[in-house]
C-alpha atoms as a PDB file:
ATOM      1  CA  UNK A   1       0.000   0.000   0.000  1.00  0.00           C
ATOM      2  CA  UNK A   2       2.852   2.427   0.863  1.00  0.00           C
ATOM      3  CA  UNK A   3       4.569   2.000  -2.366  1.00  0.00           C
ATOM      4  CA  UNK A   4       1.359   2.393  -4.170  1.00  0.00           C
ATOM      5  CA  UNK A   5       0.891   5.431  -2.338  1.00  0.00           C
ATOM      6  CA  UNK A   6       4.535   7.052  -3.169  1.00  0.00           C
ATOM      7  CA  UNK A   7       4.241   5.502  -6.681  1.00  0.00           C
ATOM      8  CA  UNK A   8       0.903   7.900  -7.196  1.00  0.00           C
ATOM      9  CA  UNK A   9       2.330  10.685  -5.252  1.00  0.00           C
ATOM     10  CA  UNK A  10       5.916  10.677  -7.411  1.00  0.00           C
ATOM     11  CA  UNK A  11       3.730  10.132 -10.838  1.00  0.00           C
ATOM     12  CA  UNK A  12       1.664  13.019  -9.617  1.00  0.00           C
ATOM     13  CA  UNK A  13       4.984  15.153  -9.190  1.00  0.00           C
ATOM     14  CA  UNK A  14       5.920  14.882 -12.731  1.00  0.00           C
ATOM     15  CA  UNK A  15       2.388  15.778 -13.963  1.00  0.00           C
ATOM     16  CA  UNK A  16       1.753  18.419 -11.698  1.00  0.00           C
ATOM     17  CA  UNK A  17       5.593  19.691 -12.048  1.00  0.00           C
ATOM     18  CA  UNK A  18       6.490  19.674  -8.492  1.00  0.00           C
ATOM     19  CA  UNK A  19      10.031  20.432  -9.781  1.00  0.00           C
ATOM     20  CA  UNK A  20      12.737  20.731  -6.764  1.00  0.00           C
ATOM     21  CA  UNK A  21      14.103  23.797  -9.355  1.00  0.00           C
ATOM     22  CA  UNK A  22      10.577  25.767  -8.538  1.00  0.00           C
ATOM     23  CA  UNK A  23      10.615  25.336  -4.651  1.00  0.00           C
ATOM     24  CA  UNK A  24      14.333  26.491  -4.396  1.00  0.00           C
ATOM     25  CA  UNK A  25      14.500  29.136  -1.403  1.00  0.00           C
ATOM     26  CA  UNK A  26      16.876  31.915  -3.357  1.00  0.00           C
ATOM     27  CA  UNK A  27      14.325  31.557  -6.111  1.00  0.00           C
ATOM     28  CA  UNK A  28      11.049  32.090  -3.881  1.00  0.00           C
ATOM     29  CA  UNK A  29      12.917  34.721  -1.331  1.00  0.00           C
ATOM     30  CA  UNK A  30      13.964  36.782  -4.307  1.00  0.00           C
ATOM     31  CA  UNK A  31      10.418  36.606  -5.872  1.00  0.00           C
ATOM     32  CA  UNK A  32       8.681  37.581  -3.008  1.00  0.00           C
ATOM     33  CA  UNK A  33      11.462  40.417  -1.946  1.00  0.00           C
ATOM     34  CA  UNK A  34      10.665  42.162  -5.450  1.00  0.00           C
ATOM     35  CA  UNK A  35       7.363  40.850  -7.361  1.00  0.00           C
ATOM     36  CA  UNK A  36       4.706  43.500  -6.250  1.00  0.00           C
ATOM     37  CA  UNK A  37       0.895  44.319  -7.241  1.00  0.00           C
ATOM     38  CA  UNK A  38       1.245  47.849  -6.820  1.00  0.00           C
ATOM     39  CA  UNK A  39       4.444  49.631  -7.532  1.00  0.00           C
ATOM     40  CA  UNK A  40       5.845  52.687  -5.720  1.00  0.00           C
ATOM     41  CA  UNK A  41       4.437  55.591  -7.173  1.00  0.00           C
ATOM     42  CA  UNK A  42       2.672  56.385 -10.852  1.00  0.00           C
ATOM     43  CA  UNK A  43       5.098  55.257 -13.427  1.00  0.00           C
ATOM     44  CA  UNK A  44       7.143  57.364 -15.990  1.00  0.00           C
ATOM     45  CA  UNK A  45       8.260  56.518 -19.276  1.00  0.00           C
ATOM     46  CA  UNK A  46      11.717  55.954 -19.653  1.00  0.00           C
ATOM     47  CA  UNK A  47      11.771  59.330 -22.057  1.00  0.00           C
ATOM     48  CA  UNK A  48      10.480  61.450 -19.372  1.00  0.00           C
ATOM     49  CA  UNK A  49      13.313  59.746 -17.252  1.00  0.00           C
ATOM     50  CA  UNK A  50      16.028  60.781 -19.602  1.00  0.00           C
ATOM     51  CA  UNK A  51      14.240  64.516 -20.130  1.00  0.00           C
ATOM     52  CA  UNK A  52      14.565  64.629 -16.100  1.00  0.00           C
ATOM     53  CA  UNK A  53      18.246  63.538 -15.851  1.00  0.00           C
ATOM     54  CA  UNK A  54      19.375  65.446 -19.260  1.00  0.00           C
ATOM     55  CA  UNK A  55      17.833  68.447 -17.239  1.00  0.00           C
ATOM     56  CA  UNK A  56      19.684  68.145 -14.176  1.00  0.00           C
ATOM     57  CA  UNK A  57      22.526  67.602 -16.316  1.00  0.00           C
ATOM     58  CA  UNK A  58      22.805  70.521 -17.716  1.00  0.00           C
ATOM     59  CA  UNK A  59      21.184  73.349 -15.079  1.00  0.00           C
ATOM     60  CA  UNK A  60      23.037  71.471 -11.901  1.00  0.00           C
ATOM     61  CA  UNK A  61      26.469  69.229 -13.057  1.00  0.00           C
ATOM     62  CA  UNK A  62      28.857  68.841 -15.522  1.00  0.00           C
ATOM     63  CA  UNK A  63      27.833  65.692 -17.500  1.00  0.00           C
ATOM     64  CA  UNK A  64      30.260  62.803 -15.936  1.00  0.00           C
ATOM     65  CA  UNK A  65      33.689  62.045 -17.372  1.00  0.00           C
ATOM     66  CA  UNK A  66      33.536  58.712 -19.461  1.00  0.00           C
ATOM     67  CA  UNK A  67      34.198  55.272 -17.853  1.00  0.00           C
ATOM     68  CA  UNK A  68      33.166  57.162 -14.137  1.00  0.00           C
ATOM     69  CA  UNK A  69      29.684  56.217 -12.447  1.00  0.00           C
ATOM     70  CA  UNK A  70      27.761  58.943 -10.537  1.00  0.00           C
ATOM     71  CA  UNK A  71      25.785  58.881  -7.460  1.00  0.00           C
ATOM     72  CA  UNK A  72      22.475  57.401  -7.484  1.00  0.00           C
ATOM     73  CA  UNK A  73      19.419  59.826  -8.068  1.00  0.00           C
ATOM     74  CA  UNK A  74      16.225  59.974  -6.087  1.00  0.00           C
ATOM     75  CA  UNK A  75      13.817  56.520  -6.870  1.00  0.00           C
ATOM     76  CA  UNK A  76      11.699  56.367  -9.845  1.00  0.00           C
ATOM     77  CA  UNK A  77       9.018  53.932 -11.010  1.00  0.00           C
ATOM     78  CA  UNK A  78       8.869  53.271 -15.104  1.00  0.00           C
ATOM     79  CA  UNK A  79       6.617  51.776 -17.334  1.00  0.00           C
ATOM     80  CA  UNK A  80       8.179  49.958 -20.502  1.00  0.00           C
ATOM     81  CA  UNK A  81       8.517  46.570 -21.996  1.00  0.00           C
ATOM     82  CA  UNK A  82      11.583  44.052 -21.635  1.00  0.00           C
ATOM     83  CA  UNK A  83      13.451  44.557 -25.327  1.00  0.00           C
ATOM     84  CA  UNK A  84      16.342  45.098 -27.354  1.00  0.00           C
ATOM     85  CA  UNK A  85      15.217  45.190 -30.556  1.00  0.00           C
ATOM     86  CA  UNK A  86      17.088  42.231 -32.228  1.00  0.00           C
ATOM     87  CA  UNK A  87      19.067  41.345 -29.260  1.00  0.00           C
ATOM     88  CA  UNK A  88      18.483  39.303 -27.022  1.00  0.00           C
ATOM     89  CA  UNK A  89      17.118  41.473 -24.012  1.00  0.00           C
ATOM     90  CA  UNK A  90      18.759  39.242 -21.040  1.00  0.00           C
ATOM     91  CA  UNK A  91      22.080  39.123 -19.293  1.00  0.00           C
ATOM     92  CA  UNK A  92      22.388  34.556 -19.233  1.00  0.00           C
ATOM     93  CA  UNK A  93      22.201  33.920 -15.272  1.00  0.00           C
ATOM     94  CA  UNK A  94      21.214  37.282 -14.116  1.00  0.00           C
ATOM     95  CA  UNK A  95      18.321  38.944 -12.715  1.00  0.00           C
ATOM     96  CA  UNK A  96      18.910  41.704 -14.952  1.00  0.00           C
ATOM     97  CA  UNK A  97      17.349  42.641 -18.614  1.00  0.00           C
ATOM     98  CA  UNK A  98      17.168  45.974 -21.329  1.00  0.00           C
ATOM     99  CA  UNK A  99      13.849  47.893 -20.755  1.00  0.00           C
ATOM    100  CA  UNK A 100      12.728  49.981 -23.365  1.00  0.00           C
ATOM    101  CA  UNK A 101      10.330  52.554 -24.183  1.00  0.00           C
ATOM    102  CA  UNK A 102       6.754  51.415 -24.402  1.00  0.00           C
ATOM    103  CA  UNK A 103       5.621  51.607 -28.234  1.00  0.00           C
ATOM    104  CA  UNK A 104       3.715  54.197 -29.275  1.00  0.00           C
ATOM    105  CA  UNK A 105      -0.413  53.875 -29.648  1.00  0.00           C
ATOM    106  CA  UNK A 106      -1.104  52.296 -33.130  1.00  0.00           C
ATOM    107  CA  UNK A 107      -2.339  53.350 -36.918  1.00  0.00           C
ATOM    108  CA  UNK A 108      -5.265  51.256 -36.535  1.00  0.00           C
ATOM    109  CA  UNK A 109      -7.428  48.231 -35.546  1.00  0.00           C
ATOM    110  CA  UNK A 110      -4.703  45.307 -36.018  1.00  0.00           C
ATOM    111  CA  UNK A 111      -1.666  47.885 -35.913  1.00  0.00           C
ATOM    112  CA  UNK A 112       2.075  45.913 -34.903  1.00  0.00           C
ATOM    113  CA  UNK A 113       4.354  48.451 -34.170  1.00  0.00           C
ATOM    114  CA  UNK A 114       7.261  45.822 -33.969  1.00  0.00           C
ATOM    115  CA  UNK A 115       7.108  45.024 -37.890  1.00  0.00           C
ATOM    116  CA  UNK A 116       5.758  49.154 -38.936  1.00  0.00           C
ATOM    117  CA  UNK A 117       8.505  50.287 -40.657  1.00  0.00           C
ATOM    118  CA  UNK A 118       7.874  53.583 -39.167  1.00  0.00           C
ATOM    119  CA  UNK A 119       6.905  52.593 -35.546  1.00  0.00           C
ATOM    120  CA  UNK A 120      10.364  50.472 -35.973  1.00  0.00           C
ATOM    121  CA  UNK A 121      12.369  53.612 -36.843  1.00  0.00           C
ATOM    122  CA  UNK A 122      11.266  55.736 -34.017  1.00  0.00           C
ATOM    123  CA  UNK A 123      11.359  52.690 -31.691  1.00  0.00           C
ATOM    124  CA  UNK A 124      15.450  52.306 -32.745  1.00  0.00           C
ATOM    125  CA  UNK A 125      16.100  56.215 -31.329  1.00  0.00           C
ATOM    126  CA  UNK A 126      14.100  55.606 -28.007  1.00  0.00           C
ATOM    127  CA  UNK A 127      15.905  55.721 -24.972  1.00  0.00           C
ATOM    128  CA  UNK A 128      16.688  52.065 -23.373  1.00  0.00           C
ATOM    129  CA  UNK A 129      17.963  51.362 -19.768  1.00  0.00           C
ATOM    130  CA  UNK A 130      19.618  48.312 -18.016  1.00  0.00           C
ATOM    131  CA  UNK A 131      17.794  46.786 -15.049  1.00  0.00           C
ATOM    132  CA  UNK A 132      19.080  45.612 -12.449  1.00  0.00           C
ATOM    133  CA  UNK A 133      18.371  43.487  -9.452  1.00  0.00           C
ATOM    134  CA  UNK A 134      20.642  43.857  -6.404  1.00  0.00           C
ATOM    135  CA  UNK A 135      21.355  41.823  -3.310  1.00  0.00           C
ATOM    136  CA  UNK A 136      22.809  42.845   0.078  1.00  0.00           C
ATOM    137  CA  UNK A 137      26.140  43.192  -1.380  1.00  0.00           C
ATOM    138  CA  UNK A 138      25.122  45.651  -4.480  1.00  0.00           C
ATOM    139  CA  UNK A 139      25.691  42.739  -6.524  1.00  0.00           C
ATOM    140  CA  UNK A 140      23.128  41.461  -9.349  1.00  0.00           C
ATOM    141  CA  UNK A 141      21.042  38.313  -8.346  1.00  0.00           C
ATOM    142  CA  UNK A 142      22.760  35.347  -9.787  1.00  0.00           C
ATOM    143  CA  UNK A 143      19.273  33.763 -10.947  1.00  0.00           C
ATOM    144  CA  UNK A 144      18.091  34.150 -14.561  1.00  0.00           C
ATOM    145  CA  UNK A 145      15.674  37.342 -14.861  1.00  0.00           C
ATOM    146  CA  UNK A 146      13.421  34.755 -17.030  1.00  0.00           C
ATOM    147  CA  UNK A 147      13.414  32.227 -14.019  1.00  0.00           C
ATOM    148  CA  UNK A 148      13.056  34.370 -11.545  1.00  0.00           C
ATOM    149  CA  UNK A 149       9.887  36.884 -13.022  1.00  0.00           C
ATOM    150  CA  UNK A 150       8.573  34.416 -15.686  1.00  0.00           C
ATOM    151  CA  UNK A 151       9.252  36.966 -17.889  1.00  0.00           C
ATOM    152  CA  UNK A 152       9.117  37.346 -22.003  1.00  0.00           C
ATOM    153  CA  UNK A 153      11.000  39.697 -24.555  1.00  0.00           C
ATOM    154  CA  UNK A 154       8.297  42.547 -25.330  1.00  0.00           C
ATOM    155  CA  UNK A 155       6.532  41.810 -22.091  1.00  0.00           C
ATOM    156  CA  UNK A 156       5.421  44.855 -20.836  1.00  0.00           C
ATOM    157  CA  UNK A 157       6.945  45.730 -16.539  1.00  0.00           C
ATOM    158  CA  UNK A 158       6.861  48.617 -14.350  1.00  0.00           C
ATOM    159  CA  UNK A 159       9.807  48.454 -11.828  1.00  0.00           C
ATOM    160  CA  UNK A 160      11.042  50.670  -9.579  1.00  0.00           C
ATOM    161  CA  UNK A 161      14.564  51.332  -8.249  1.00  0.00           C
ATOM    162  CA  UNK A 162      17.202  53.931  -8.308  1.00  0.00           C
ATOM    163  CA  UNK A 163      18.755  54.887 -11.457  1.00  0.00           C
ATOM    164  CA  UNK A 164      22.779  55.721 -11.679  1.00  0.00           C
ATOM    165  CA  UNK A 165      24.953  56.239 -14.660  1.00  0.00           C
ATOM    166  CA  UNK A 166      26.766  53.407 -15.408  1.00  0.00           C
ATOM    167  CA  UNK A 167      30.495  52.355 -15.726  1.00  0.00           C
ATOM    168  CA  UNK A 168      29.957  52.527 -19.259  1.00  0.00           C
ATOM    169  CA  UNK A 169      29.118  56.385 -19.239  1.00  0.00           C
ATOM    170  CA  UNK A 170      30.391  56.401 -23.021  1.00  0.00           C
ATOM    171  CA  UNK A 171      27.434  54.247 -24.270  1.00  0.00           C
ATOM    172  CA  UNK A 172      25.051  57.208 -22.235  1.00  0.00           C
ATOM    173  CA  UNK A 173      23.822  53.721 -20.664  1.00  0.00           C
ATOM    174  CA  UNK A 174      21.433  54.292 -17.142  1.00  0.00           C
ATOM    175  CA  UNK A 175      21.189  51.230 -15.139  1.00  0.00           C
ATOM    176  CA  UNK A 176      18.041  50.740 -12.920  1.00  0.00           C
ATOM    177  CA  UNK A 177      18.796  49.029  -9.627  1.00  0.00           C
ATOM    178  CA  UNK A 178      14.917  47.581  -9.113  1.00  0.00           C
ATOM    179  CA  UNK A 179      13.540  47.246  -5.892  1.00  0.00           C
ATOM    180  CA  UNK A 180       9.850  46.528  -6.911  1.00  0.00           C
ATOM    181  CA  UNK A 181       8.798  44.684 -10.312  1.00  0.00           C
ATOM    182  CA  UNK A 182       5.235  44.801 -10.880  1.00  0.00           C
ATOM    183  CA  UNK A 183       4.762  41.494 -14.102  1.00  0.00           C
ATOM    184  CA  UNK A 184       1.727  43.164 -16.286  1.00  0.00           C
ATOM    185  CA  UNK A 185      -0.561  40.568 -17.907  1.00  0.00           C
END
């Protein structure tokens, strides 16, 4: 009878997909630390972010010298979809992926703005950021952003975290460290 029982329960497992990969601590910890209903404030788009820091730019600092980082800014939330256009969007093994610029409202009934030749030019000069995901230690969560979220290219996210200018400051890259991930439908 027992090993009728376990038999059932173990076949169950593997149609159910009670997967040892799915119940792994990091995995759950992490997702509840930074999966939320309701972000932190209204969202922005990433435009109005870079409008904001070009702005401050130029009426407070001197624009950073290349290959320096700056000190973080105040907490923002944005609104935008995971994508790099024909890249892939992800970092391999990182909670981290390319946000970009939500596209713009359609021509029509049926419009796809990913294969309108114009939507598809004005999508390539929208501003793009890096997000993050940070532990303890400042450093990025070594689990897969896909993993961890459940996350698509072209899904559409609002996150909030701080942004900073990165290392890179010669690609004019901003990197989001997220606090808060809110997965839209």
């Amino acid at each position: 009878m027992r090993i009728a029982l376990r038999s059932a329960l173990a076949l169950l497992c593997c149609v159910v997909g009670c997967d040892s990969k799915t119940d792994d601590p990091a995995l759950v910890a992490a997702r509840a630390k930074f999966v939320v209903d309701t972000p932190a404030g209204e969202p922005i788009s990433i435009e109005q972010l870079v409008d904001t820091l070009c702005g401050e730019v130029e009426s407070n600092n001197p624009p950073p010298e290349p290959g320096t980082t700056t000190t973080p800014l105040i907490p923002v939330t944005l609104s935008g979809r995971i994508w790099a256009g024909d890249l892939e969007p992800w970092n391999e093994g990182e909670a981290s992926f390319v946000l970009a610029e939500l596209p713009a409202d359609g021509h029509g009934v049926g419009h796809d703005a990913d294969n309108c030749p114009f939507c598809k030019r004005k999508a390539a000069k929208m501003p793009t950021l890096i997000v993050k995901f940070i532990d303890e230690e400042s450093k990025t969560i070594p689990i897969d952003a896909r993993r961890l979220f459940g996350v698509a290219k072209g899904q559409h996210v609002v996150v909030h975290g701080t942004p900073v200018a990165s290392e890179l400051a010669e690609f004019n890259t901003i990197i989001l460290l997220a606090d808060q991930i809110q997965l839209e439908p």
